[in-house]
Protein backbone atom coordinates (compact mmCIF):
# COMPACT_ATOMS: atom_id res chain seq x y z
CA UNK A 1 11.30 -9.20 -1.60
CA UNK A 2 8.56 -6.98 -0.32
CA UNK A 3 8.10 -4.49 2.80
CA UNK A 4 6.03 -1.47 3.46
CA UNK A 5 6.34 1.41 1.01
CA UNK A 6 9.29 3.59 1.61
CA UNK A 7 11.62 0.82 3.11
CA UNK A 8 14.49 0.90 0.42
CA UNK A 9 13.30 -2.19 -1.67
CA UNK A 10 14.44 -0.57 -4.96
CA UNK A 11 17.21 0.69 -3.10
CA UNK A 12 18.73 -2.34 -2.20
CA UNK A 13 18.32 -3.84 -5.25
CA UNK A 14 19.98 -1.64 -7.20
CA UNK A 15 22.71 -1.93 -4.34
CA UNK A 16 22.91 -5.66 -4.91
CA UNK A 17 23.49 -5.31 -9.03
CA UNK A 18 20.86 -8.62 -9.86
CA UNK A 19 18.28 -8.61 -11.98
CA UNK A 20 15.25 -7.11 -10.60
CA UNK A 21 11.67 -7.71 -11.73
CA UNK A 22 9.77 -4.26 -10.48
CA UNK A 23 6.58 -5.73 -9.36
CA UNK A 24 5.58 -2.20 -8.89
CA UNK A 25 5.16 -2.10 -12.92
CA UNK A 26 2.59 -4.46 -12.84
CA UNK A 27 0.04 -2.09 -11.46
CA UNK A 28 -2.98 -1.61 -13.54
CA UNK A 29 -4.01 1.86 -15.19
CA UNK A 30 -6.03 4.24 -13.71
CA UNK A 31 -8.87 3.53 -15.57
CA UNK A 32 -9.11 -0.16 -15.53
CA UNK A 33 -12.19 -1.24 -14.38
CA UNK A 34 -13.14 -2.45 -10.61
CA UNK A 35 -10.15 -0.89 -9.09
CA UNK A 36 -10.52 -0.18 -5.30
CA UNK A 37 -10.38 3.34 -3.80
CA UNK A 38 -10.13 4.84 -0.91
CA UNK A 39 -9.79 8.52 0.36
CA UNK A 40 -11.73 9.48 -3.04
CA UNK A 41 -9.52 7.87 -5.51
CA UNK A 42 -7.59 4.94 -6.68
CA UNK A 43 -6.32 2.53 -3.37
CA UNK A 44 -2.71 1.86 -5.24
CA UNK A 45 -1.96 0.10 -1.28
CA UNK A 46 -5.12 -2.31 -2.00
CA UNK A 47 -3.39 -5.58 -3.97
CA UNK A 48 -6.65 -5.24 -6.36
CA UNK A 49 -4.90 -2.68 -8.08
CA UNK A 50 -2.26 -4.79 -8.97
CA UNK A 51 -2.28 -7.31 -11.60
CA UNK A 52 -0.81 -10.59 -10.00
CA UNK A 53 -1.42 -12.58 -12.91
CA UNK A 54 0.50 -11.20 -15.11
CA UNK A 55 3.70 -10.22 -12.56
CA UNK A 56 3.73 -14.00 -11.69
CA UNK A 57 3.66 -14.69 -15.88
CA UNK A 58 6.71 -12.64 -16.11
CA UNK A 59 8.57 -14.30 -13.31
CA UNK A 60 8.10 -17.75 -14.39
CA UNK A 61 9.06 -16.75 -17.87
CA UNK A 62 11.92 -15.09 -16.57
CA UNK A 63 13.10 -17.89 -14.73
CA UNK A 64 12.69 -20.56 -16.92
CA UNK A 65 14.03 -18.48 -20.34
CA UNK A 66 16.33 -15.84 -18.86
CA UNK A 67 14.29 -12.92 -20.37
CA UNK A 68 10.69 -11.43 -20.41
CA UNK A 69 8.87 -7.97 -21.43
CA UNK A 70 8.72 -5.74 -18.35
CA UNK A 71 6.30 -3.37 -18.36
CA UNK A 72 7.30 0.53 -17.19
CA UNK A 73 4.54 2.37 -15.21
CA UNK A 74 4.78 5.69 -14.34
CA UNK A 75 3.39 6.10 -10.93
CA UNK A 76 2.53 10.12 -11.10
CA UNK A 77 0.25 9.60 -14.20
CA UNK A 78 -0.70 6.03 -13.37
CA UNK A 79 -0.42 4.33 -16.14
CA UNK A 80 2.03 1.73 -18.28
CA UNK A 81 4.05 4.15 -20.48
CA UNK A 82 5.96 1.03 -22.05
CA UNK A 83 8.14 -2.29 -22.17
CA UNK A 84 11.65 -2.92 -21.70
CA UNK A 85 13.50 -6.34 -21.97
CA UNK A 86 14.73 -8.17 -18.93
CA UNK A 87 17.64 -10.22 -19.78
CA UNK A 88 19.60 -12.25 -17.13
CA UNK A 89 22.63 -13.19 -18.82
CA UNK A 90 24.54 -15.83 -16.59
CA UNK A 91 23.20 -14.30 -12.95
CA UNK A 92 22.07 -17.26 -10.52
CA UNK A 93 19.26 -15.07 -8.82
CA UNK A 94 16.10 -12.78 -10.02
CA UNK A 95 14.65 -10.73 -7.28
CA UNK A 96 11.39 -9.66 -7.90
CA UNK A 97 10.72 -6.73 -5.61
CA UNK A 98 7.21 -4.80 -4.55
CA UNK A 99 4.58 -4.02 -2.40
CA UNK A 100 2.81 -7.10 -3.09
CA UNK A 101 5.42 -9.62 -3.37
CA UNK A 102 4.15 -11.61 -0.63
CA UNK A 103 0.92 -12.20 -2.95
CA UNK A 104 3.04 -14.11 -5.40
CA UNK A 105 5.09 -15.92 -2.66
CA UNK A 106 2.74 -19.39 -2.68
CA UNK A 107 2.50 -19.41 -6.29
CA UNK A 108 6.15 -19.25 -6.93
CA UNK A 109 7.02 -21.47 -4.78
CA UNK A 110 4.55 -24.48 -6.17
CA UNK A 111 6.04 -23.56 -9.39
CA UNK A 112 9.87 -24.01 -7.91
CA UNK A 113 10.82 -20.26 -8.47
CA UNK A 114 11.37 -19.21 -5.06
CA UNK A 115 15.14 -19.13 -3.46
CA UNK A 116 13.62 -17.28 -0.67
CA UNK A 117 11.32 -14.62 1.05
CA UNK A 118 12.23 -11.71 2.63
CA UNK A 119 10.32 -9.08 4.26
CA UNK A 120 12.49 -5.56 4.89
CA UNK A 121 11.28 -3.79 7.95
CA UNK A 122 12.69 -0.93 9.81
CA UNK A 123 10.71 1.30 12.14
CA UNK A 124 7.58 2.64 11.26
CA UNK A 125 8.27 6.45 11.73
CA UNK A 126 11.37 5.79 9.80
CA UNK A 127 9.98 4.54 7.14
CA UNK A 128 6.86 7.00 6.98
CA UNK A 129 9.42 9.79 6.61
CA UNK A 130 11.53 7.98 4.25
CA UNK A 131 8.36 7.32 1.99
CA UNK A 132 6.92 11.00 2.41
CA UNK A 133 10.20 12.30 1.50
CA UNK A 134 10.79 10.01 -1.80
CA UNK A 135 6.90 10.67 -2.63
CA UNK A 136 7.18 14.54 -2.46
CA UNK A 137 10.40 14.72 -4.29
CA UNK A 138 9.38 12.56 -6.78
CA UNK A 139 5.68 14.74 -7.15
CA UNK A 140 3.90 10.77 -7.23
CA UNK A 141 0.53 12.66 -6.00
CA UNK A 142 -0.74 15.13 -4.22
CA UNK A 143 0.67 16.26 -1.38
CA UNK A 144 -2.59 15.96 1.06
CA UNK A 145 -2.84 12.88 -0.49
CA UNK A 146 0.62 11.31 0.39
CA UNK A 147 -0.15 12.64 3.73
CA UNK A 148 -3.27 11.12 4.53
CA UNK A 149 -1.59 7.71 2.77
CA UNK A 150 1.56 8.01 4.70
CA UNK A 151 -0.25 7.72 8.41
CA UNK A 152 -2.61 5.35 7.33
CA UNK A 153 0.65 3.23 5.96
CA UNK A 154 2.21 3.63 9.25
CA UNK A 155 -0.24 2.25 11.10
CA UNK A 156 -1.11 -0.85 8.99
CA UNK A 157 2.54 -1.43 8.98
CA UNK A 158 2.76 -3.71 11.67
CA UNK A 159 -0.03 -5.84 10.37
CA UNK A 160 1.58 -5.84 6.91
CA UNK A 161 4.58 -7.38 8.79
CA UNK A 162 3.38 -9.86 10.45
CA UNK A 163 1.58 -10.98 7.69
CA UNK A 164 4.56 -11.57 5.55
CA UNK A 165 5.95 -13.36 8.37
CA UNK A 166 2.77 -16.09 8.76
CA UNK A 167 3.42 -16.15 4.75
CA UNK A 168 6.57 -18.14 5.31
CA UNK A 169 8.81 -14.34 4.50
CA UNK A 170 12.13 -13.93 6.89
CA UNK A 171 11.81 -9.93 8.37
CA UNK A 172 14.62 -8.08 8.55
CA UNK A 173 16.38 -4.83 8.26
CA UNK A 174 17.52 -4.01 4.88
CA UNK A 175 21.18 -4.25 5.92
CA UNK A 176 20.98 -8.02 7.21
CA UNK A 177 18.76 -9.10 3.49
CA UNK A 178 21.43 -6.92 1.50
CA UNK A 179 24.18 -9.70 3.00
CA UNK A 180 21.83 -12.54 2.56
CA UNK A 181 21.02 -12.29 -0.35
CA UNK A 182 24.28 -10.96 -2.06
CA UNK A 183 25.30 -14.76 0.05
CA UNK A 184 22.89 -17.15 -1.77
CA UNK A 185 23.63 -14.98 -5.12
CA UNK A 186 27.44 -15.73 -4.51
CA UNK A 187 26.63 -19.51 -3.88
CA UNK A 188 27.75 -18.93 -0.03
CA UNK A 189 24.56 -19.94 1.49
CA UNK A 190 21.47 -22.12 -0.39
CA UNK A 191 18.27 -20.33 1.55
CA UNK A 192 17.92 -16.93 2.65
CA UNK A 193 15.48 -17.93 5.38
């Protein structure tokens, strides 16, 4: 599951009570090496500052073992802070959720670990509000610097969209994916697309 920052992916997913790999956590630290900035520091937006290797690591092991190390990153200090251990019991259905889902979509699927794709998408004011709201309450960075992120965020959004959408992911609101996907977790349905 992916969609622009400030959608309600983590929302929903705690909503839905499934496992959740936080892609989110995979980001690397601030100091890492060769990590892409923009607006005079780290571009946490740009996928190079994510480590995709290792996110699509812990999804296969998840999937094939029913449990993996998650790392916990702490977005205001950006940096991993620690590991905690996924286990998913008897549940049918992982959803790994993030920004950059979509860059894990083709690779999961050649390795038969996708159910589906989903892209959430509301309006793009809405969800530059929603984003600049969580961001400020939850101090991620500084506040000319959520500012400057949020607009440039709301007008990329379409583009983020639509790519999703050539990547094979079904957009929708997060109401509609909350019932498809609690469907193919309940066995009602066998493809969320």
């Amino acid at each position: 599951m992916t969609g622009p920052s400030g959608v309600g992916k983590t929302s929903m997913t705690r909503r839905l009570g499934l496992p959740v790999i936080a892609l989110d956590d995979f980001y690397h630290d601030i100091d890492a090496p060769g990590l892409p900035r923009r607006f005079g520091s780290v571009d946490w937006d740009d996928p190079g500052s994510w480590n995709s290797g290792a996110a699509l690591e812990c999804l296969d092991a998840v999937c094939r073992t029913g449990r993996a190390d998650l790392p916990v990153y702490d977005i205001p200090t950006s940096r991993r802070t620690g590991t905690i251990g996924l286990d998913v019991g008897d549940a049918s259905l992982v959803i790994a959720e993030g920004l950059f889902a979509d860059e894990l979509a083709d690779a999961a699927r050649e390795r038969g670990l996708l159910a589906g794709a989903v892209c959430l998408e509301l309006p793009k004011w809405t969800t530059f509000w929603r984003r600049l709201i969580r961001d400020f309450s939850e101090s991620r960075k500084p506040p000319l610097t959520l500012i400057r992120r949020g607009l440039a965020l709301c007008r990329a959004q379409p583009g983020f969209v639509e790519r999703c959408r050539a990547k094979g992911f079904a957009v929708m609101r997060p109401v509609e994916a909350h019932r498809r996907i609690a469907d193919l977790a309940a066995g009602n349905v066998t493809n969320i697309n």
